[in-house]
C-alpha atoms as a PDB file:
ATOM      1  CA  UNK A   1      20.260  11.322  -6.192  1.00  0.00           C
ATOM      2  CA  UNK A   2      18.237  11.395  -3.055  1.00  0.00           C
ATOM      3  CA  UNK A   3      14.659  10.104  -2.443  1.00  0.00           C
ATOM      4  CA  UNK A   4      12.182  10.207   0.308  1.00  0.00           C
ATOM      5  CA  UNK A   5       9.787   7.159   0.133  1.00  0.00           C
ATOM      6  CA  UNK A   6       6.790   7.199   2.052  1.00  0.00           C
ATOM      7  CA  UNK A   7       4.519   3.450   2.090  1.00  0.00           C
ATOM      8  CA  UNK A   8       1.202   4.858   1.306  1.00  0.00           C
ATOM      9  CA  UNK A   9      -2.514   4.032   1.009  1.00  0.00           C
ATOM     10  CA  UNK A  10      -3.194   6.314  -1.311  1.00  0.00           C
ATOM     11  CA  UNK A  11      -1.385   9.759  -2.605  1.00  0.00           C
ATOM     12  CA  UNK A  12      -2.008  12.337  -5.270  1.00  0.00           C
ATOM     13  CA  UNK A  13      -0.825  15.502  -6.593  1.00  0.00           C
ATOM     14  CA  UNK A  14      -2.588  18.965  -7.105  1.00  0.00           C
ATOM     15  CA  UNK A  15      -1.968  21.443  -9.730  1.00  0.00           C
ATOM     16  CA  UNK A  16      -4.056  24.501  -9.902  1.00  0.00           C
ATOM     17  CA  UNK A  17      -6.467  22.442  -7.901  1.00  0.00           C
ATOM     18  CA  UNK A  18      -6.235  20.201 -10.845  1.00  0.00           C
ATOM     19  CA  UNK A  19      -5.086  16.337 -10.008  1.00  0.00           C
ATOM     20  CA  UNK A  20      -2.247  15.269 -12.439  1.00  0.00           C
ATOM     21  CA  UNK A  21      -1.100  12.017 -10.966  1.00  0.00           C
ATOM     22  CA  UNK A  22      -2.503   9.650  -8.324  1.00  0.00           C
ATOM     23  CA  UNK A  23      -1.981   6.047  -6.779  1.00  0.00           C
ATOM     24  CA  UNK A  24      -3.910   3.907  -4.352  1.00  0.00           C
ATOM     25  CA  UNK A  25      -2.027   1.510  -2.241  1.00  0.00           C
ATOM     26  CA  UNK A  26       1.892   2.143  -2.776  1.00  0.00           C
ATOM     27  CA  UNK A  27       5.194   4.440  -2.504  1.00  0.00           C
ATOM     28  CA  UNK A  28       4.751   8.350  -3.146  1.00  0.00           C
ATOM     29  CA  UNK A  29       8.450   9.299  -3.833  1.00  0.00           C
ATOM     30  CA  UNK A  30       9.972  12.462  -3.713  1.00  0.00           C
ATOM     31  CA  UNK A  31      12.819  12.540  -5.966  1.00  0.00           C
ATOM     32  CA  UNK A  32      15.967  14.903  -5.789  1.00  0.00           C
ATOM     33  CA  UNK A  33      18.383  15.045  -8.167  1.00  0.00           C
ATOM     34  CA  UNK A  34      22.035  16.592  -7.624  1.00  0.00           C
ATOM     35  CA  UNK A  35      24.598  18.048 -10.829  1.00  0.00           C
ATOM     36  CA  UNK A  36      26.178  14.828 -11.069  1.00  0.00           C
ATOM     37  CA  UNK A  37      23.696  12.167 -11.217  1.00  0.00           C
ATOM     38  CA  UNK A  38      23.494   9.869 -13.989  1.00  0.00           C
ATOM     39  CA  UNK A  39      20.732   7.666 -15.779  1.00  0.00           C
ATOM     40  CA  UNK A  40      22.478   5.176 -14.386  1.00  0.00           C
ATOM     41  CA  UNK A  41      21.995   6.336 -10.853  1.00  0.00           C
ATOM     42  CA  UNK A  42      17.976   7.358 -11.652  1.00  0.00           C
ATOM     43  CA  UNK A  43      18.069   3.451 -12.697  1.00  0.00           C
ATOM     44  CA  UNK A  44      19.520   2.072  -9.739  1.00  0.00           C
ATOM     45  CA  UNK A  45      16.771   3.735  -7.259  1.00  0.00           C
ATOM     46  CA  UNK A  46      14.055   2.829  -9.424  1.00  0.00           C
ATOM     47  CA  UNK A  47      15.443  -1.085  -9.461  1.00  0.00           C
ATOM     48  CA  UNK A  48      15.824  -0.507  -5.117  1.00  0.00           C
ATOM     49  CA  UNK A  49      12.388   1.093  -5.287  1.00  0.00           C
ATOM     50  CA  UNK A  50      10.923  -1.649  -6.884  1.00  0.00           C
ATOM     51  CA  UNK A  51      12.242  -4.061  -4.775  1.00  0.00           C
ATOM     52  CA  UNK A  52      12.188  -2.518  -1.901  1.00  0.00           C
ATOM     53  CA  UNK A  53      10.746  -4.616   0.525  1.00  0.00           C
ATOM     54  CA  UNK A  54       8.658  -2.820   3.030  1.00  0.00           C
ATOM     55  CA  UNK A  55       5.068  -3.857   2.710  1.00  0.00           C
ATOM     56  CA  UNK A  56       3.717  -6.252   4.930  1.00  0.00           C
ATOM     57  CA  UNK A  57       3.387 -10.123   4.400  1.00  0.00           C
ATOM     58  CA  UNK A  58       0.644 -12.659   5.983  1.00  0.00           C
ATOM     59  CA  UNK A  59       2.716 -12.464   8.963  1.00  0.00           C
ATOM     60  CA  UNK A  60       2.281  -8.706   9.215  1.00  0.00           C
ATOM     61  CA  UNK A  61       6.095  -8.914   8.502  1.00  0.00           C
ATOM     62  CA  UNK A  62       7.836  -5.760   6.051  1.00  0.00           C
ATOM     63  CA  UNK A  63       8.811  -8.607   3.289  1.00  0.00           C
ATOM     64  CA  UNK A  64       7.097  -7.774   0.133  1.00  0.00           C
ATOM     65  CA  UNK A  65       7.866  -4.934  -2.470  1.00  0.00           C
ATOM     66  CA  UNK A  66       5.495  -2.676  -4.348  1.00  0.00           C
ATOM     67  CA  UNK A  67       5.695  -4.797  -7.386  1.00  0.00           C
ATOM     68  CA  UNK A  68       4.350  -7.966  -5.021  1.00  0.00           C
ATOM     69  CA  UNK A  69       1.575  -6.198  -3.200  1.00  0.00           C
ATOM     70  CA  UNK A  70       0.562  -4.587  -6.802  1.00  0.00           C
ATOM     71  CA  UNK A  71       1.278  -1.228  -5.668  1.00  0.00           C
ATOM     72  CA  UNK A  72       1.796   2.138  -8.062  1.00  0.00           C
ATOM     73  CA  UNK A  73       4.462   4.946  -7.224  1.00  0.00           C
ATOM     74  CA  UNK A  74       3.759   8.536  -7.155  1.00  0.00           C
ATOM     75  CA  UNK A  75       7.088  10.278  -8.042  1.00  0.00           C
ATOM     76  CA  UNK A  76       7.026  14.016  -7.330  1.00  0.00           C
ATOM     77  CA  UNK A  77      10.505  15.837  -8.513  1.00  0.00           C
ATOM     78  CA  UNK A  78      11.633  17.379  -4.904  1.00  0.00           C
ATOM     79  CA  UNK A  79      14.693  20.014  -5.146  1.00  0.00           C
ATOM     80  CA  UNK A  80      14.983  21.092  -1.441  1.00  0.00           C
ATOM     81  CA  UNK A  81      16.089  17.890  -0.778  1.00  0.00           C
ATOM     82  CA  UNK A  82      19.423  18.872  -1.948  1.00  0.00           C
ATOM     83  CA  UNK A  83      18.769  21.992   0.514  1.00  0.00           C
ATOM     84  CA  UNK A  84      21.726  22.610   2.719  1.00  0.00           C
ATOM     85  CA  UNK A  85      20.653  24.734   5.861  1.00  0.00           C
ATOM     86  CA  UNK A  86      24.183  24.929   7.380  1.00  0.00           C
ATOM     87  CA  UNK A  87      24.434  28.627   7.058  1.00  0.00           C
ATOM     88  CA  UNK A  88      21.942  31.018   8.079  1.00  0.00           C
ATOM     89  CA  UNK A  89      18.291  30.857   8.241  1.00  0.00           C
ATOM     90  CA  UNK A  90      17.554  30.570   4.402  1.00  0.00           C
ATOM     91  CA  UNK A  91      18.719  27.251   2.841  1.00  0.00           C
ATOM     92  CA  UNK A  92      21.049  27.166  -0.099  1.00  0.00           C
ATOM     93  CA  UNK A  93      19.671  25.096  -3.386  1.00  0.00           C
ATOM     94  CA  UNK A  94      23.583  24.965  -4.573  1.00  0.00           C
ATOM     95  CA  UNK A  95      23.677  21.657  -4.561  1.00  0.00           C
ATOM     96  CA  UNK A  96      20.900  20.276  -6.582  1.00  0.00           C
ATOM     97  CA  UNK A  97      20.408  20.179 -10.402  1.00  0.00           C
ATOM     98  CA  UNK A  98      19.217  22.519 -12.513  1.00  0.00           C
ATOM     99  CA  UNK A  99      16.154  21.593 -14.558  1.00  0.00           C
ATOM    100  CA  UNK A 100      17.731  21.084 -17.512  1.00  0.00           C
ATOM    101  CA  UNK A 101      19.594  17.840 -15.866  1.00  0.00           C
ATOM    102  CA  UNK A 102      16.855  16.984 -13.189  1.00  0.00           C
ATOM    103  CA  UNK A 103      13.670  16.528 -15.333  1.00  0.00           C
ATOM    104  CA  UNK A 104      15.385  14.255 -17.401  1.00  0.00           C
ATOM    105  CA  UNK A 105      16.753  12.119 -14.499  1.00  0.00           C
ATOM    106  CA  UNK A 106      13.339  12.053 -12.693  1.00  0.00           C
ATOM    107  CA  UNK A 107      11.622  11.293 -15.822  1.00  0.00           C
ATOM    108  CA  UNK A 108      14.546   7.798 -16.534  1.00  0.00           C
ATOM    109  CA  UNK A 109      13.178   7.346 -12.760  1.00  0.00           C
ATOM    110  CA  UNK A 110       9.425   6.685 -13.787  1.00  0.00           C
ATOM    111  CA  UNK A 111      11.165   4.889 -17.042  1.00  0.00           C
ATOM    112  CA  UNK A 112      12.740   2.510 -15.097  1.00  0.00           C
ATOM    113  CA  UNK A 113      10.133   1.694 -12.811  1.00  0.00           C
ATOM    114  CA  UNK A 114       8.065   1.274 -15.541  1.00  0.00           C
ATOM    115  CA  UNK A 115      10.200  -1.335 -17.358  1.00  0.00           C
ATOM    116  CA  UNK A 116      10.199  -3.197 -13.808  1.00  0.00           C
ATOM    117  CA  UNK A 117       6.109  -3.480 -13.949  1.00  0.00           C
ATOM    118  CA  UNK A 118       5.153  -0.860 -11.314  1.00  0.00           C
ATOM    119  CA  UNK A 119       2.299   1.662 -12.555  1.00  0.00           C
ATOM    120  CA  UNK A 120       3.864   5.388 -12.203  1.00  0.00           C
ATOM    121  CA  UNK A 121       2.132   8.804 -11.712  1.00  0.00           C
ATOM    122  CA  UNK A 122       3.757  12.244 -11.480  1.00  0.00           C
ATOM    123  CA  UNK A 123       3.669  15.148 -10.368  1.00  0.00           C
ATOM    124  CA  UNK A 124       4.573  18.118 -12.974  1.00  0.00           C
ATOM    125  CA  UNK A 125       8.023  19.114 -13.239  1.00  0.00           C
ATOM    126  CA  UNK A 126       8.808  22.803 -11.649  1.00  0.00           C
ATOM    127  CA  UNK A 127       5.031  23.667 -10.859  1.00  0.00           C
ATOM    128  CA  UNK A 128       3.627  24.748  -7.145  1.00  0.00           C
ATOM    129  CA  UNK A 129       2.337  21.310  -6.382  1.00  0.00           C
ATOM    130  CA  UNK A 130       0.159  20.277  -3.307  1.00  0.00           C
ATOM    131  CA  UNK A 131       0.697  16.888  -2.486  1.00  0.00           C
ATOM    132  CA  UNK A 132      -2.187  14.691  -0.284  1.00  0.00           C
ATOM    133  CA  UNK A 133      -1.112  11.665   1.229  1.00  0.00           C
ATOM    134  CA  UNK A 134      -2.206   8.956   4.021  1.00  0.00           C
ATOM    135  CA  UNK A 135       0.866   7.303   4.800  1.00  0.00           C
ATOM    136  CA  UNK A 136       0.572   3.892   5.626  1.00  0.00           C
ATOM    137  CA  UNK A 137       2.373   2.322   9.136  1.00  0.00           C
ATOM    138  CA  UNK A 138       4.153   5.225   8.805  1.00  0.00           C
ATOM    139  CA  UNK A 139       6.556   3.755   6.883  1.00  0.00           C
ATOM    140  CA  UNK A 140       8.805   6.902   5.448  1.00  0.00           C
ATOM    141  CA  UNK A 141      12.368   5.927   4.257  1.00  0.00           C
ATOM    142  CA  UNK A 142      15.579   8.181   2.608  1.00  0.00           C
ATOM    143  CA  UNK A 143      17.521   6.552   0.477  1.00  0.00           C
ATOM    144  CA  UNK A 144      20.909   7.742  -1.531  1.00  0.00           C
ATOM    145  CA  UNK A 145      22.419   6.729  -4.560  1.00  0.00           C
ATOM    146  CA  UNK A 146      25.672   7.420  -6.330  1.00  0.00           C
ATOM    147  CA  UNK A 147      28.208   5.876  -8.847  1.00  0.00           C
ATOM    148  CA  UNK A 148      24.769   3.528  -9.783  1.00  0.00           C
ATOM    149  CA  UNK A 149      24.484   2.074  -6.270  1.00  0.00           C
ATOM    150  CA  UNK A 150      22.366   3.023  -3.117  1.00  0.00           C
ATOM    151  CA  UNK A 151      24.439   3.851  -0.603  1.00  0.00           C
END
């Protein structure tokens, strides 16, 4: 599993010019998912996300999470990040999941992060989506995770 977290003010997601999920202040995370992830892996980057600590303190220092600042996360499944661009000009999608195992593993994601206390919005699984975004610092962030650990 591989996720791109942004630190955000705010973030939202279009469909058909239609908004189906938005946060204010928080992470917007775009979630790919490979053939052998597990729920246990989509739980272990929810518990990191959660805890991730990369908002800033009284100090101005990166030492609070989403869940202390009373953040949300925008989640937004994201296949081409399992895009592999070693070979010609076109990039390969080989390597990530097909729906039928990603939407269930994005969907334990937002499960997870819900059981930890942080409000969740999505996106809508295999639509043309238009995300908006004002990333905040910029903070942006790629994490992995494997075998139920980040790596």
């Amino acid at each position: 599993m591989r996720a791109v977290v942004q630190r955000v003010a705010q973030a939202r997601v279009e469909v058909g010019g239609e908004i189906v999920g938005a946060i204010g202040h928080g992470l917007a995370v775009l979630v790919g998912v490979a053939p052998t992830d597990t729920v246990e892996d989509a739980r272990a980057l929810a518990a990191k996300l959660a805890g991730l600590r990369i908002f800033r303190d009284d100090d101005g220092k990166m030492n609070r999470s989403v869940i202390d600042v009373g953040g949300g996360v925008l989640a937004i499944s994201q296949f081409t990040l399992f895009g592999d661009t070693r070979r010609g000009r076109r990039p390969s999608f080989v390597g990530a999941a097909p729906p039928e195992i990603a939407e269930p593993l994005v969907t334990a994601v937002v499960s997870a992060l819900d059981e930890h206390g942080v409000p969740t919005s999505t996106g809508s699984f295999g639509a043309e989506m238009v995300v908006w975004l004002t990333n905040d610092g910029p903070v942006t962030l790629v994490l992995e995770v494997a075998d139920g650990r980040v790596l």
